[in-house]
N, C-alpha and C. Protein backbone atom coordinates (compact mmCIF):
# COMPACT_ATOMS: atom_id res chain seq x y z
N UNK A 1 0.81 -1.19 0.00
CA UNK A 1 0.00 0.00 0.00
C UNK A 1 0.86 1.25 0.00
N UNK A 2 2.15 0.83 0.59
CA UNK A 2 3.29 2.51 0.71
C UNK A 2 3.44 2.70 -0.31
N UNK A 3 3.26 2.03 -1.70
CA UNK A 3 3.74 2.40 -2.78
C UNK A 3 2.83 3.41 -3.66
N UNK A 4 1.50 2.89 -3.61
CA UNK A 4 0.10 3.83 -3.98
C UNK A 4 0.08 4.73 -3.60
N UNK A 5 0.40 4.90 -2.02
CA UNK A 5 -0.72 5.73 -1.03
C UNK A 5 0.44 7.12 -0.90
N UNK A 6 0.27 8.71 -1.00
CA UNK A 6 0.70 9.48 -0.54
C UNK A 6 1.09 9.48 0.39
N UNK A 7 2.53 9.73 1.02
CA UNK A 7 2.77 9.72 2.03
C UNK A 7 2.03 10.66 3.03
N UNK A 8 1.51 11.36 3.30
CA UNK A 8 0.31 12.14 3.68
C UNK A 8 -0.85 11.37 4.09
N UNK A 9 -0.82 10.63 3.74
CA UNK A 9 -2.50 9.70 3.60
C UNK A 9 -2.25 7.96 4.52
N UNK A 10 -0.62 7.42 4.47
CA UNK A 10 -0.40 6.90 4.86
C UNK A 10 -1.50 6.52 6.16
N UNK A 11 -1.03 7.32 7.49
CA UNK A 11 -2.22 6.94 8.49
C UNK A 11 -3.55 6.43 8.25
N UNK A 12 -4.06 7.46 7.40
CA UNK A 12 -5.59 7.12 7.39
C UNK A 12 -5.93 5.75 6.59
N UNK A 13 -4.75 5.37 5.62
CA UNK A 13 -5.00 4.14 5.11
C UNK A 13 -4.56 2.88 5.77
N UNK A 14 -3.77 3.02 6.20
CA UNK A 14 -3.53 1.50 7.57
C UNK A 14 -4.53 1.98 8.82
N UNK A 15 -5.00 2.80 8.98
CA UNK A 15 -5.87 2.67 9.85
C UNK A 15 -6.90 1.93 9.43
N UNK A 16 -7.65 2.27 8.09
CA UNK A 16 -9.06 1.77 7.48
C UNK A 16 -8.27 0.52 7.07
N UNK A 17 -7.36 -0.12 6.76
CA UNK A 17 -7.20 -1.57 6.55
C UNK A 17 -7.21 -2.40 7.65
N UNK A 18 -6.54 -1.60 8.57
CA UNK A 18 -6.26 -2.45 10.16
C UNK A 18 -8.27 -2.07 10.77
N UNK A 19 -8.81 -1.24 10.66
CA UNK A 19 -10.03 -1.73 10.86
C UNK A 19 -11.10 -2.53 10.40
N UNK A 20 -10.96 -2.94 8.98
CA UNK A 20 -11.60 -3.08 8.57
C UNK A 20 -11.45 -5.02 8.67
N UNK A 21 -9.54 -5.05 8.92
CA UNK A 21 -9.79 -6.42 9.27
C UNK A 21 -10.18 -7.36 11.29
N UNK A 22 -10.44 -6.09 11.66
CA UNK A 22 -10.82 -6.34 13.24
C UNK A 22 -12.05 -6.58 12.86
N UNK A 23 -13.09 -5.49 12.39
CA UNK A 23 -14.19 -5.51 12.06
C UNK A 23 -14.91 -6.94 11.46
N UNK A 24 -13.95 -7.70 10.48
CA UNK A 24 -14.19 -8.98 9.92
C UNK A 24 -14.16 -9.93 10.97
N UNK A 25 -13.16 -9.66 12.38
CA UNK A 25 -12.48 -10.95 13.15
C UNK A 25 -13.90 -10.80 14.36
N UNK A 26 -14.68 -9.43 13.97
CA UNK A 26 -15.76 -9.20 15.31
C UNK A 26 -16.80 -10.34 14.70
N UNK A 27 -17.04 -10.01 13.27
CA UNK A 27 -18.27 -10.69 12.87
C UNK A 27 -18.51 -11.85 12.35
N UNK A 28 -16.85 -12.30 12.32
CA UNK A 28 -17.05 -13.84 11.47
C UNK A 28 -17.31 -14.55 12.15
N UNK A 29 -17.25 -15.12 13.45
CA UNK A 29 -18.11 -15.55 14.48
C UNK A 29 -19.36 -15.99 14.69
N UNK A 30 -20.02 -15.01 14.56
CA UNK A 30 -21.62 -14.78 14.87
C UNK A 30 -21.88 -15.13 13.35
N UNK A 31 -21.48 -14.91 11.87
CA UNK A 31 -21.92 -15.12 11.17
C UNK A 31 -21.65 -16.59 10.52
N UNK A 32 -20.50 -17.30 10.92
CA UNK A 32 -20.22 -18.59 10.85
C UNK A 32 -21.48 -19.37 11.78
N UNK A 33 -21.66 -18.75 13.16
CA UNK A 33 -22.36 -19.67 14.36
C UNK A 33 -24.09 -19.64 13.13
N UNK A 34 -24.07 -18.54 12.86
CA UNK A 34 -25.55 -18.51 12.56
C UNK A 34 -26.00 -19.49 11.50
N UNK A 35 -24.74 -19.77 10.69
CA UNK A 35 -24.78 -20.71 9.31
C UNK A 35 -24.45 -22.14 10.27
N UNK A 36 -24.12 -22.06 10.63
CA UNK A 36 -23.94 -23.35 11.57
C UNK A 36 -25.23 -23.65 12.15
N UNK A 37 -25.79 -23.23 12.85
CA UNK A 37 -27.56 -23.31 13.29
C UNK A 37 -27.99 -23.85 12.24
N UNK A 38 -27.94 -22.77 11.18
CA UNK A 38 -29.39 -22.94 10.37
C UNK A 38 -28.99 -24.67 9.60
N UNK A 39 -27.57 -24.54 9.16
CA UNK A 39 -27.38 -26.08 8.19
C UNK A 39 -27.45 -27.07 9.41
N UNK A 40 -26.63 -26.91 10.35
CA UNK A 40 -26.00 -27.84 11.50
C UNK A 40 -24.92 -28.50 11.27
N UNK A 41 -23.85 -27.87 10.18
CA UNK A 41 -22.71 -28.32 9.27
C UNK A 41 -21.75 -26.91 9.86
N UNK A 42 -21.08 -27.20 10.52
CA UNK A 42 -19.19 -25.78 11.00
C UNK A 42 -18.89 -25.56 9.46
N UNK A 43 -18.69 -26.60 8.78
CA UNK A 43 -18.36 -26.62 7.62
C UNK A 43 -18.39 -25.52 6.66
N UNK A 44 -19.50 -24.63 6.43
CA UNK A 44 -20.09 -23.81 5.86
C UNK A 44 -19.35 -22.42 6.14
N UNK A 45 -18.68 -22.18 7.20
CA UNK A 45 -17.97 -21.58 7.62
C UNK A 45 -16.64 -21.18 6.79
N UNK A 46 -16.14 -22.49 6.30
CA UNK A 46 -14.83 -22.19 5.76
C UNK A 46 -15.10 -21.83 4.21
N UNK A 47 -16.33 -22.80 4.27
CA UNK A 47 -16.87 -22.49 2.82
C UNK A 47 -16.61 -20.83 2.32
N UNK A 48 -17.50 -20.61 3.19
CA UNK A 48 -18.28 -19.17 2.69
C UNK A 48 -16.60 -17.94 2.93
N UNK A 49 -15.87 -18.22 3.64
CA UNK A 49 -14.69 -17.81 3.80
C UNK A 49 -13.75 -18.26 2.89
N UNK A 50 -13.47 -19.06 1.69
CA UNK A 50 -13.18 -19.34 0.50
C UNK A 50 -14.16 -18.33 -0.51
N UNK A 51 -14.80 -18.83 -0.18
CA UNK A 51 -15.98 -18.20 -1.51
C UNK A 51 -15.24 -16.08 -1.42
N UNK A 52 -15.42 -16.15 -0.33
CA UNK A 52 -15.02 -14.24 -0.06
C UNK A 52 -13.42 -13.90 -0.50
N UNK A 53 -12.73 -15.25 -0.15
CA UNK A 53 -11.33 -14.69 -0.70
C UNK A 53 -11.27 -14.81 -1.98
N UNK A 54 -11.69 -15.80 -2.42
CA UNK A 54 -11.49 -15.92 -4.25
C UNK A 54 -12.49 -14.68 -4.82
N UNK A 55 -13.16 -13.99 -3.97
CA UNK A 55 -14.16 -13.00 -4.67
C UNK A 55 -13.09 -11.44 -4.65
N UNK A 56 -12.35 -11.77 -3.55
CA UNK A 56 -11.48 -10.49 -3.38
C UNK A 56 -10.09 -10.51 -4.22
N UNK A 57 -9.91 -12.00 -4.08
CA UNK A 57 -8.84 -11.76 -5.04
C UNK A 57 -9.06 -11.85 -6.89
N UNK A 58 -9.93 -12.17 -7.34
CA UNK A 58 -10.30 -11.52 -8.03
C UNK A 58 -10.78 -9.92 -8.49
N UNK A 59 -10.89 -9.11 -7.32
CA UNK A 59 -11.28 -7.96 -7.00
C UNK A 59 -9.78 -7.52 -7.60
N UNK A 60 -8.68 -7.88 -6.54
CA UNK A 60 -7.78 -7.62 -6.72
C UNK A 60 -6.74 -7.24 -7.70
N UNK A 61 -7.04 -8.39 -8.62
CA UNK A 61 -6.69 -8.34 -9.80
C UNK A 61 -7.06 -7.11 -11.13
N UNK A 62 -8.34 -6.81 -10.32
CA UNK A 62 -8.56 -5.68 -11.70
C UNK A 62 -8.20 -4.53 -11.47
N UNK A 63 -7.83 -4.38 -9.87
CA UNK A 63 -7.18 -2.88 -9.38
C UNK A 63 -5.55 -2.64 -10.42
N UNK A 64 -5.28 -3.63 -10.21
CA UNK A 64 -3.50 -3.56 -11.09
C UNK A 64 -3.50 -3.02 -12.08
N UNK A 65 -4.16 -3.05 -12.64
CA UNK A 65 -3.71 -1.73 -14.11
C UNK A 65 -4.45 -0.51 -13.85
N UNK A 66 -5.19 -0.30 -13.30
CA UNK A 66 -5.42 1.11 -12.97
C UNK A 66 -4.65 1.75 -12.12
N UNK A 67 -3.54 1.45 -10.92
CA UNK A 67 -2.48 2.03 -10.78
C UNK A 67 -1.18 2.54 -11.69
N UNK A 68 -1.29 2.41 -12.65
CA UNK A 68 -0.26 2.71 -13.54
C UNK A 68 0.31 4.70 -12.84
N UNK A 69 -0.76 5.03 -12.95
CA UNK A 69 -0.82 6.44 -13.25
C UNK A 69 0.10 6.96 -11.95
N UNK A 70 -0.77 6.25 -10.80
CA UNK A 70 -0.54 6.61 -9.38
C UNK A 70 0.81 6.16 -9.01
N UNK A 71 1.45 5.24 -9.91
CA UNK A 71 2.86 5.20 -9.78
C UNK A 71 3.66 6.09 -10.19
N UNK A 72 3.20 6.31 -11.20
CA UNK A 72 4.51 7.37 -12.17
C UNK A 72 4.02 9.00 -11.42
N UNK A 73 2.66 9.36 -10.66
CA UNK A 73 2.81 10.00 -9.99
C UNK A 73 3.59 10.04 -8.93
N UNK A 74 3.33 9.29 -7.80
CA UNK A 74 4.28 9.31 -7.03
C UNK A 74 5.81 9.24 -7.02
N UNK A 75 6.34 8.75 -8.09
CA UNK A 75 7.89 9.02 -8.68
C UNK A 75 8.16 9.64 -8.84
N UNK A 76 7.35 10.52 -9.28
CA UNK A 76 7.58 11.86 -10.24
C UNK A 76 8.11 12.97 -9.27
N UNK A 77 9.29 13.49 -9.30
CA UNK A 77 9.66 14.54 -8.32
C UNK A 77 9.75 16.14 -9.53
N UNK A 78 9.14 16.90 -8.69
CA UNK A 78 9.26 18.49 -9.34
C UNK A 78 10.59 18.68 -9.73
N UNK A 79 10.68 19.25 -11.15
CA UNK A 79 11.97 19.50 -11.55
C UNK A 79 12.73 18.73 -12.64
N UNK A 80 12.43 17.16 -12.19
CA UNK A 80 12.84 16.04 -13.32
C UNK A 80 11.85 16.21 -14.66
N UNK A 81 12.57 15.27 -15.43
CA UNK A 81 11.77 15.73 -16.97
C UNK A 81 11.19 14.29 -17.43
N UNK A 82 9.59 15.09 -17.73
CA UNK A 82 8.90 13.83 -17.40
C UNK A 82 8.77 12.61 -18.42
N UNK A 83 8.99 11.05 -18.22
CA UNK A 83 8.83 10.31 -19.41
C UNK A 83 7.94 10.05 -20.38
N UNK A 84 7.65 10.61 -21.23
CA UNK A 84 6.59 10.13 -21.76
C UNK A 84 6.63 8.66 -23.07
């Protein structure tokens, strides 16, 4: 993420990543137990926690070429001559 993110912005973006994965560790719990009730299978649990990573890392994948820009910005220092 140091490579994207403005150094300026740094904080606010490991903050919202580091919350956002507490936030997952509050609710996967209660939302595993509840799929567990309803089937009566734990199982479903890991399931559905596969199913979310292959959905993100697919996510993932389409972010990569739209950073192009945000790289050669951040390289880019005032003064140097720019590549085109």
């Amino acid at each position: 993420m140091a490579e994207i993110t403005p150094s300026s912005m740094y904080s606010k973006v490991y903050v919202f990543f580091n919350f956002s994965g507490m936030l997952s560790s509050i609710f996967a719990p209660y939302i595993t137990g509840y799929f567990a009730d309803i089937t009566g299978k734990l199982e479903i649990g890991f399931y559905l926690s596969g199913v979310l990573l292959i959905i993100g890392a697919v996510l993932f994948l389409f972010t990569e070429g739209s950073n192009r820009m945000t790289h050669f910005v951040q390289y880019y220092k005032p003064g140097e001559e720019q590549v085109k």
